[in-house]
PDB file of N, CA and C in Angstrom:
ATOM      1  N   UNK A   1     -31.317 -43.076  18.084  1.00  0.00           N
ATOM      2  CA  UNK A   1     -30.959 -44.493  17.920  1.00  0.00           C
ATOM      3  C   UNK A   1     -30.688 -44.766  16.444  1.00  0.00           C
ATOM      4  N   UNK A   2     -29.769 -45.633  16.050  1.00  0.00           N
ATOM      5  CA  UNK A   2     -29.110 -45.683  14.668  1.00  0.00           C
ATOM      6  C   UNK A   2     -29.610 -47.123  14.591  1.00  0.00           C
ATOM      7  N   UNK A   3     -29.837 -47.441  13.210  1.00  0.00           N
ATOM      8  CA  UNK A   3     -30.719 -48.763  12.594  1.00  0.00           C
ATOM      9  C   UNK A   3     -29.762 -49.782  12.737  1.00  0.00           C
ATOM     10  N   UNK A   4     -28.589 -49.586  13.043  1.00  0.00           N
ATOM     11  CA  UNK A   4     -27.954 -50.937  13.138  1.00  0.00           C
ATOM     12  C   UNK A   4     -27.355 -51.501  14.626  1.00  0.00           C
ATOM     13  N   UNK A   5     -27.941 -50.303  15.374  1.00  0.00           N
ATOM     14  CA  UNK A   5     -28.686 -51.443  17.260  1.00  0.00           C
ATOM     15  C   UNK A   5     -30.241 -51.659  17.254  1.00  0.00           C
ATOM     16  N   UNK A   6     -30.932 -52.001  16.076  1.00  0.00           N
ATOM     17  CA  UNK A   6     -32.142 -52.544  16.405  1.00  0.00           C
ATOM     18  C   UNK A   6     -31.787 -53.914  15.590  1.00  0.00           C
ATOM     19  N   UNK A   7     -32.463 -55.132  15.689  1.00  0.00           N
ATOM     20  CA  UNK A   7     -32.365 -56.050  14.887  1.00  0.00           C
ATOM     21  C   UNK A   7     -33.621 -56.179  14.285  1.00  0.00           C
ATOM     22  N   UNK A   8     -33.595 -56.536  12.839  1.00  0.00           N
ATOM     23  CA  UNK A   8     -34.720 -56.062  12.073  1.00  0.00           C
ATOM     24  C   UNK A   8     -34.665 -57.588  11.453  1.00  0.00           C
ATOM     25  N   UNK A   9     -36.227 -57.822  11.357  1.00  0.00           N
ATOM     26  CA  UNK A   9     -37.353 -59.555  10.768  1.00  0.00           C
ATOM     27  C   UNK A   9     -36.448 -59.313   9.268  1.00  0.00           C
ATOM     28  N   UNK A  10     -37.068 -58.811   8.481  1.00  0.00           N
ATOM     29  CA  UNK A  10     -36.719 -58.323   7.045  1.00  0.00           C
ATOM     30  C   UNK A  10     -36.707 -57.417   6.193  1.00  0.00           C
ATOM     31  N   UNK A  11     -35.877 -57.152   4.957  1.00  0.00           N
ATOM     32  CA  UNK A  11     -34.995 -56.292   5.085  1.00  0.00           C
ATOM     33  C   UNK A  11     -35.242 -56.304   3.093  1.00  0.00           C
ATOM     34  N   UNK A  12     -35.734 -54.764   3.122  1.00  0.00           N
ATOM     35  CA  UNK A  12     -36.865 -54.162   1.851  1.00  0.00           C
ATOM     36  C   UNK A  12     -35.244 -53.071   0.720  1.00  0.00           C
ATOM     37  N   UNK A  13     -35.383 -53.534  -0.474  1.00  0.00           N
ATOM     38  CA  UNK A  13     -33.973 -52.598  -1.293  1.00  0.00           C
ATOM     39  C   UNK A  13     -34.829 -51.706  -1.954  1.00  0.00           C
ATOM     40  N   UNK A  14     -35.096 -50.449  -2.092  1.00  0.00           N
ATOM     41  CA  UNK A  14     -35.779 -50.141  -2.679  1.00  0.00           C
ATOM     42  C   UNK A  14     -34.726 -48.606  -3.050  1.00  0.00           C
ATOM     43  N   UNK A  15     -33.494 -48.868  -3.078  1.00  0.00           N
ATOM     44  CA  UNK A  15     -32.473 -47.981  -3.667  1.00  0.00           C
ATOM     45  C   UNK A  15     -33.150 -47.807  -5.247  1.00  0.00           C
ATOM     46  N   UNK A  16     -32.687 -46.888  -5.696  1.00  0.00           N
ATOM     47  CA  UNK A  16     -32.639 -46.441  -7.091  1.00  0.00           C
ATOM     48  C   UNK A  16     -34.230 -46.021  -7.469  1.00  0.00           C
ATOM     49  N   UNK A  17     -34.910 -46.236  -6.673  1.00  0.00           N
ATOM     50  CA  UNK A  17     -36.401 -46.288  -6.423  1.00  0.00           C
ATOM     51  C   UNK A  17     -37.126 -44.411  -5.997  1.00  0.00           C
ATOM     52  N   UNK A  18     -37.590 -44.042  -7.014  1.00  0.00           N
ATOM     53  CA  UNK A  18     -38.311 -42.569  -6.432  1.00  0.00           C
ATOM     54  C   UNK A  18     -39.579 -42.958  -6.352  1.00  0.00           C
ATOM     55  N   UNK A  19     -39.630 -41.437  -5.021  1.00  0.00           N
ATOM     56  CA  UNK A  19     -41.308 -41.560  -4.897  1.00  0.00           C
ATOM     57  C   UNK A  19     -42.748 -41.727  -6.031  1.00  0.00           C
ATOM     58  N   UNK A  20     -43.283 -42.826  -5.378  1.00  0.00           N
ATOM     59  CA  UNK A  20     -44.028 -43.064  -4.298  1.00  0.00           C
ATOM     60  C   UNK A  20     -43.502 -44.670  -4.280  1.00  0.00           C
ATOM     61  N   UNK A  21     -42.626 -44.999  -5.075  1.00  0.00           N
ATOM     62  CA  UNK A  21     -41.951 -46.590  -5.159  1.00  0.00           C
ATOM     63  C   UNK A  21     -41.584 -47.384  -3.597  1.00  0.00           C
ATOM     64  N   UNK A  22     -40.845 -46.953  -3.321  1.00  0.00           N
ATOM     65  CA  UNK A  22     -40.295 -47.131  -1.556  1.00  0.00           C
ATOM     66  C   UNK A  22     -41.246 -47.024  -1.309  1.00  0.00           C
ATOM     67  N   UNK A  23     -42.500 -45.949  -0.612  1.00  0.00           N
ATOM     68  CA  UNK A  23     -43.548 -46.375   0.085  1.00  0.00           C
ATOM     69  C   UNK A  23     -44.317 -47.600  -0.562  1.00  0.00           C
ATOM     70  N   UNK A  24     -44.534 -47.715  -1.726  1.00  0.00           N
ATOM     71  CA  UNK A  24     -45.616 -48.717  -2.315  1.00  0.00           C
ATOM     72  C   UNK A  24     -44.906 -49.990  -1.823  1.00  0.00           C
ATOM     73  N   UNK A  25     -43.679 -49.930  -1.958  1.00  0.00           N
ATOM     74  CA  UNK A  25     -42.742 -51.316  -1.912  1.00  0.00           C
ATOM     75  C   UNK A  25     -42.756 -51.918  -0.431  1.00  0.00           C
ATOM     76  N   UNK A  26     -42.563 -50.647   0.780  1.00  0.00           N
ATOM     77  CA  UNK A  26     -42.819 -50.615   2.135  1.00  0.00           C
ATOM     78  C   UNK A  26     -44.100 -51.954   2.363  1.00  0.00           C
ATOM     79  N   UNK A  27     -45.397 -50.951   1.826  1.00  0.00           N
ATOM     80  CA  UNK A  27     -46.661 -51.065   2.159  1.00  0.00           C
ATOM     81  C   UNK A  27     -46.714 -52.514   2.004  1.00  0.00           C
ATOM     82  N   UNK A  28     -46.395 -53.107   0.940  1.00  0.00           N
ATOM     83  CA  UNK A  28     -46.510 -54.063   0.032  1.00  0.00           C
ATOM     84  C   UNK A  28     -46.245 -54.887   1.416  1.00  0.00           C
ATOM     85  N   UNK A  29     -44.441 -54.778   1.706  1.00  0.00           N
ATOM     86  CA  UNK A  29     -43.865 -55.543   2.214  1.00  0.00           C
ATOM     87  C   UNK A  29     -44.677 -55.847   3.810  1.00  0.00           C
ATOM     88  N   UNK A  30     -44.961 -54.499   4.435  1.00  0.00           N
ATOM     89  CA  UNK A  30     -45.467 -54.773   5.633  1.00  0.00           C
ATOM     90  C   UNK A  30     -47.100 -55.760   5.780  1.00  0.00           C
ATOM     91  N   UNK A  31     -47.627 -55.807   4.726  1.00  0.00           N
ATOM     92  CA  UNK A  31     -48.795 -56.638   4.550  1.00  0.00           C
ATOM     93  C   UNK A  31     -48.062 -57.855   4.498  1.00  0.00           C
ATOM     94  N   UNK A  32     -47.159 -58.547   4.088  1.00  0.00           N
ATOM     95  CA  UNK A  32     -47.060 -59.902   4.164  1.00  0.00           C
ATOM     96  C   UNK A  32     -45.723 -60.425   5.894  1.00  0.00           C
ATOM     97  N   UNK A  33     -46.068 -59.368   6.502  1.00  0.00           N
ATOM     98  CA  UNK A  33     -45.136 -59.803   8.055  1.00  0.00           C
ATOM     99  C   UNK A  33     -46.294 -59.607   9.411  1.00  0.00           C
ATOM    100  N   UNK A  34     -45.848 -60.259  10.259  1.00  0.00           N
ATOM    101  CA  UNK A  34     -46.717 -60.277  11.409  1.00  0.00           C
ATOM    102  C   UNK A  34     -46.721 -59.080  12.349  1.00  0.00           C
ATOM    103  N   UNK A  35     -47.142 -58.635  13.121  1.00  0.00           N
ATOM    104  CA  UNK A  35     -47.894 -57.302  13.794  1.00  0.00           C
ATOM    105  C   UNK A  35     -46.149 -57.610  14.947  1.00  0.00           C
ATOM    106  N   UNK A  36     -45.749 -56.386  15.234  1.00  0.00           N
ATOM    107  CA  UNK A  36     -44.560 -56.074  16.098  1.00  0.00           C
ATOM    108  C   UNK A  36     -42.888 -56.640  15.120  1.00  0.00           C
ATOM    109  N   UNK A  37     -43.377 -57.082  13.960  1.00  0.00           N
ATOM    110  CA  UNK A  37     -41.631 -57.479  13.062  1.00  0.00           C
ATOM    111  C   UNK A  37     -41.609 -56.495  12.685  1.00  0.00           C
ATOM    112  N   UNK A  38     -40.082 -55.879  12.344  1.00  0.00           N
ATOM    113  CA  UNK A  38     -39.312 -54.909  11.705  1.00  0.00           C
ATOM    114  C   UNK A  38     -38.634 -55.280  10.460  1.00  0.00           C
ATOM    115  N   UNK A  39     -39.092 -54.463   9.584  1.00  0.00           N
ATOM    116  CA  UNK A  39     -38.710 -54.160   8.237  1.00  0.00           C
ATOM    117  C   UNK A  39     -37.373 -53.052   8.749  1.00  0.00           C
ATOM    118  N   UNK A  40     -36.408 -53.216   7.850  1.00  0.00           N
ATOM    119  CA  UNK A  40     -35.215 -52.602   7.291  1.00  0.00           C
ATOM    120  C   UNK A  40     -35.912 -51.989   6.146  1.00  0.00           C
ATOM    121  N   UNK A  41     -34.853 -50.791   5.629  1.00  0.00           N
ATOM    122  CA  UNK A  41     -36.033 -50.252   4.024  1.00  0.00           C
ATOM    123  C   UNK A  41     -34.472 -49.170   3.802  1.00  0.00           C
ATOM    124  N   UNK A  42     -34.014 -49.677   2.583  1.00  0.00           N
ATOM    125  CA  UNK A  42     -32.959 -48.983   2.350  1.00  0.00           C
ATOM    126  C   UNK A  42     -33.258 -48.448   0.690  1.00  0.00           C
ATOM    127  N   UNK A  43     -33.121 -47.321   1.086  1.00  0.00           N
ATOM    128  CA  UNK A  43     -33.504 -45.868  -0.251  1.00  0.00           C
ATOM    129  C   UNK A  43     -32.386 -45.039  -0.601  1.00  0.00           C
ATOM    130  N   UNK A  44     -32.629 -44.213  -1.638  1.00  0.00           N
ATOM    131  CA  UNK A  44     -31.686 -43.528  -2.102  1.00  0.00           C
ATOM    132  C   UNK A  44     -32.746 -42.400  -2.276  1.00  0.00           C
ATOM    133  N   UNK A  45     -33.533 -42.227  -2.394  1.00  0.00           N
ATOM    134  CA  UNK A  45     -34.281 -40.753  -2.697  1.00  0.00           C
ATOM    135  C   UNK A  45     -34.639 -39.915  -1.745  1.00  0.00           C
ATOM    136  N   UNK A  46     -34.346 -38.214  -1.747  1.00  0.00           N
ATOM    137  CA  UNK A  46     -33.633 -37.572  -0.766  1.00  0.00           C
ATOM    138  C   UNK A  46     -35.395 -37.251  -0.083  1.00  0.00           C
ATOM    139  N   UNK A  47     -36.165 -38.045  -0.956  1.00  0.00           N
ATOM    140  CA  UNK A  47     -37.577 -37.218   0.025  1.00  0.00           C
ATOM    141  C   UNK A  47     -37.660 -38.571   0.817  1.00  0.00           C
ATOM    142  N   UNK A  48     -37.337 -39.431   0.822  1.00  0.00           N
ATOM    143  CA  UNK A  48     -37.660 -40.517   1.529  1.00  0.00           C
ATOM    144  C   UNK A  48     -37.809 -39.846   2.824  1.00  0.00           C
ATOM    145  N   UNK A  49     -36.751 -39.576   3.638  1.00  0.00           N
ATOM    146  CA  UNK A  49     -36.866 -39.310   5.028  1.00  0.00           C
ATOM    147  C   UNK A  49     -38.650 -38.501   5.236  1.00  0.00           C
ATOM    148  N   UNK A  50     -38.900 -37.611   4.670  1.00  0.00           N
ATOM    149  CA  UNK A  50     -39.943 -36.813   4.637  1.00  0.00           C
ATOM    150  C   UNK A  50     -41.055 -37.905   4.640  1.00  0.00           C
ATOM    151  N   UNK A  51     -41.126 -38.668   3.185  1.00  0.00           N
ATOM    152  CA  UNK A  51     -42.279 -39.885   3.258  1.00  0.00           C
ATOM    153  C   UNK A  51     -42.614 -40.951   4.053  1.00  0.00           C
ATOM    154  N   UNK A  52     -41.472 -41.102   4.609  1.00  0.00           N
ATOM    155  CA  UNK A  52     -41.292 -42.462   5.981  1.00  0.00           C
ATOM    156  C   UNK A  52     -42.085 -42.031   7.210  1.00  0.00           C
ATOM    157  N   UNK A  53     -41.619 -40.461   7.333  1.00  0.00           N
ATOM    158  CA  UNK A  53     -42.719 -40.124   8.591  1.00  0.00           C
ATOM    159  C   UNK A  53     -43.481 -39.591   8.256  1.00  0.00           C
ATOM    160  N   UNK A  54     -44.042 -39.535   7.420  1.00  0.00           N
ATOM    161  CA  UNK A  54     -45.525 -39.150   7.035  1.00  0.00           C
ATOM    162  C   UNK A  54     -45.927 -40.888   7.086  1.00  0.00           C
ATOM    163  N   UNK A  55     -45.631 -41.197   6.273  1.00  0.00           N
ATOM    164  CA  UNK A  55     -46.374 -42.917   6.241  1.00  0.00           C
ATOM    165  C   UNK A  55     -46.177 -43.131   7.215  1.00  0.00           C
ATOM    166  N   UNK A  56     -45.479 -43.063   8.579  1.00  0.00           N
ATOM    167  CA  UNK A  56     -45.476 -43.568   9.843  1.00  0.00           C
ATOM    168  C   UNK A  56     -47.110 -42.880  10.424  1.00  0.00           C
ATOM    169  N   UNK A  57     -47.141 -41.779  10.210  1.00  0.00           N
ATOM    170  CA  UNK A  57     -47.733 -41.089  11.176  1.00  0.00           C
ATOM    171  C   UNK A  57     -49.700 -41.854  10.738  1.00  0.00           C
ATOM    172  N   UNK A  58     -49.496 -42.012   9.281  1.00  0.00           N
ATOM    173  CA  UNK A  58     -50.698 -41.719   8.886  1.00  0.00           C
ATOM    174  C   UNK A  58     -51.513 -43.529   9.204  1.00  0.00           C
ATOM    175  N   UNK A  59     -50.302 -44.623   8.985  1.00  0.00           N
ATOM    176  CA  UNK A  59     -50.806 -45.878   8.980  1.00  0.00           C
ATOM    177  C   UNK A  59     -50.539 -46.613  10.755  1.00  0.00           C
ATOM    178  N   UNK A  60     -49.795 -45.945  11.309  1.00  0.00           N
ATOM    179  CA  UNK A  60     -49.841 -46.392  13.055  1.00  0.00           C
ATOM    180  C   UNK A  60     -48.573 -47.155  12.783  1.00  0.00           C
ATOM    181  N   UNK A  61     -47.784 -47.428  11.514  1.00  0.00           N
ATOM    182  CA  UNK A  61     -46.711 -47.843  11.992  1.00  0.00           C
ATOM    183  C   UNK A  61     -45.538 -47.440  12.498  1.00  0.00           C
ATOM    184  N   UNK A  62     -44.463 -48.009  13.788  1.00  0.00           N
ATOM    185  CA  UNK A  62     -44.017 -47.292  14.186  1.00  0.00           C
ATOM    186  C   UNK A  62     -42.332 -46.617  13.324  1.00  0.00           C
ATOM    187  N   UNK A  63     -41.821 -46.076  13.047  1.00  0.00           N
ATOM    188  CA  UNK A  63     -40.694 -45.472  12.074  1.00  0.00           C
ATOM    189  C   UNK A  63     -39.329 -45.641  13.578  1.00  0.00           C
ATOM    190  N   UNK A  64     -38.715 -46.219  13.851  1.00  0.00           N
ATOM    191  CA  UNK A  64     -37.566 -46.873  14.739  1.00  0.00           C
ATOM    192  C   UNK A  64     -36.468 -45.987  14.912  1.00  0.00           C
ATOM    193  N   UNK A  65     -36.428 -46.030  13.564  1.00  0.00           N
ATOM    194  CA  UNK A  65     -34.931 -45.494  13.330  1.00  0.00           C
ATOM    195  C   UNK A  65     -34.748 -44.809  11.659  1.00  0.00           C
ATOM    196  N   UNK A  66     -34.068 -43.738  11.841  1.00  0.00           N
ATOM    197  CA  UNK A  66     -33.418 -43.239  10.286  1.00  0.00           C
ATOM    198  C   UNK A  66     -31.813 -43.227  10.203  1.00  0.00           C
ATOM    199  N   UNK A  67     -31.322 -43.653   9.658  1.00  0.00           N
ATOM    200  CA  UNK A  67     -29.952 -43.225   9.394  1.00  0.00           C
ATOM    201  C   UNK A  67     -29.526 -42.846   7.565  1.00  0.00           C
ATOM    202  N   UNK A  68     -28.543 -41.961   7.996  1.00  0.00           N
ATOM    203  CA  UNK A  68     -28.360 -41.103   6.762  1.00  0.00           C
ATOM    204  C   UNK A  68     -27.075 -41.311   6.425  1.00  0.00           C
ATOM    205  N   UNK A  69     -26.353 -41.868   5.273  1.00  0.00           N
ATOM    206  CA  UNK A  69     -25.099 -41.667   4.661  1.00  0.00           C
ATOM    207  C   UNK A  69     -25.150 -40.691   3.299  1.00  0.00           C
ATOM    208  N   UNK A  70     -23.907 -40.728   2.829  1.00  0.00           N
ATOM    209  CA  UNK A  70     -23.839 -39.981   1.524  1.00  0.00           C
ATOM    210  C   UNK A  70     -24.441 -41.075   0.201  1.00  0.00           C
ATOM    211  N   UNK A  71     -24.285 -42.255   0.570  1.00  0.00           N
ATOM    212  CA  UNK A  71     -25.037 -43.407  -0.248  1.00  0.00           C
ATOM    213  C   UNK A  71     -26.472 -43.539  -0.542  1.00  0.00           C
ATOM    214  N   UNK A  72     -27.062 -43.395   0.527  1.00  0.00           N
ATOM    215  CA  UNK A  72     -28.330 -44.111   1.260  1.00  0.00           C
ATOM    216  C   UNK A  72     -28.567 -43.600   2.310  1.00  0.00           C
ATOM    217  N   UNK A  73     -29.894 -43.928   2.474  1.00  0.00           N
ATOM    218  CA  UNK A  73     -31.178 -44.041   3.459  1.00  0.00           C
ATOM    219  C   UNK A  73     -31.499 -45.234   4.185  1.00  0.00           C
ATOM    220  N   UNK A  74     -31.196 -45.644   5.656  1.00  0.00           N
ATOM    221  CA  UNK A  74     -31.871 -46.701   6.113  1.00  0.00           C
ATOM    222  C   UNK A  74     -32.763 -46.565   7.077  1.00  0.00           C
ATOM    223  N   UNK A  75     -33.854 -46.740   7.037  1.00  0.00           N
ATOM    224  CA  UNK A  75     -35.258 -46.961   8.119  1.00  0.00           C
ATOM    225  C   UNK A  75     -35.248 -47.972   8.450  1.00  0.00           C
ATOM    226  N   UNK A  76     -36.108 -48.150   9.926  1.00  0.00           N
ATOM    227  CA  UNK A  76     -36.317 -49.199  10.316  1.00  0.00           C
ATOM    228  C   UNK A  76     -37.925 -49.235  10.753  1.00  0.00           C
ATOM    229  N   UNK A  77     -38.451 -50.092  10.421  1.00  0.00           N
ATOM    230  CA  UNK A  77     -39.914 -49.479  10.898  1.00  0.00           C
ATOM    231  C   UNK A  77     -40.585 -50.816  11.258  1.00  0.00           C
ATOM    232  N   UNK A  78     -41.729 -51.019  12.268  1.00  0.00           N
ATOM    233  CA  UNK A  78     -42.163 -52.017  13.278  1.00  0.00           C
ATOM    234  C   UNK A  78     -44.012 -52.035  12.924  1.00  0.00           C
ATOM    235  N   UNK A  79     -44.390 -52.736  12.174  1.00  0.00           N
ATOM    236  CA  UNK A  79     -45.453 -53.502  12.111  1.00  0.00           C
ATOM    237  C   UNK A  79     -46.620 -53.282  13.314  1.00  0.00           C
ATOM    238  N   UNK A  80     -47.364 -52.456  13.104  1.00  0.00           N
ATOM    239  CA  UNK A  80     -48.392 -52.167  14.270  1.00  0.00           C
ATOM    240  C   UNK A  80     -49.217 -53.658  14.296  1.00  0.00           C
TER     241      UNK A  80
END
């Protein structure tokens, strides 16, 4: 499934951003939304994909969707 057939609450830039930035920025963001909303989370750093499902796996949130261009990184991830 590709991130742009899910519709996502709000929507995190954390381009130009290396690890551990995007996750901190994630974390940040998912503390101020309600339990089942979807964050968007658009990155440029090539470990992202790697850190998204690790942070999925480790905090119960669920990781939706990845899509990959030559630009960017977009996740979609759902608020346990």
């Amino acid at each position: 499934m590709t991130t742009t057939d899910i519709p996502h609450d709000f929507e995190l830039d954390a381009r130009g951003l290396n690890c551990p930035l995007p996750i901190l920025r994630t974390k940040k963001a998912l503390n101020g939304m309600g339990s089942g909303q979807v964050l968007k989370i658009l990155a440029t750093d090539p470990g992202s994909v790697r850190d998204f499902q690790a942070f999925s796996k480790q905090t119960g949130n669920e990781l939706l969707g990845v899509d990959e261009s030559p630009e960017e990184f977009r996740f979609l991830m759902r608020k346990r």
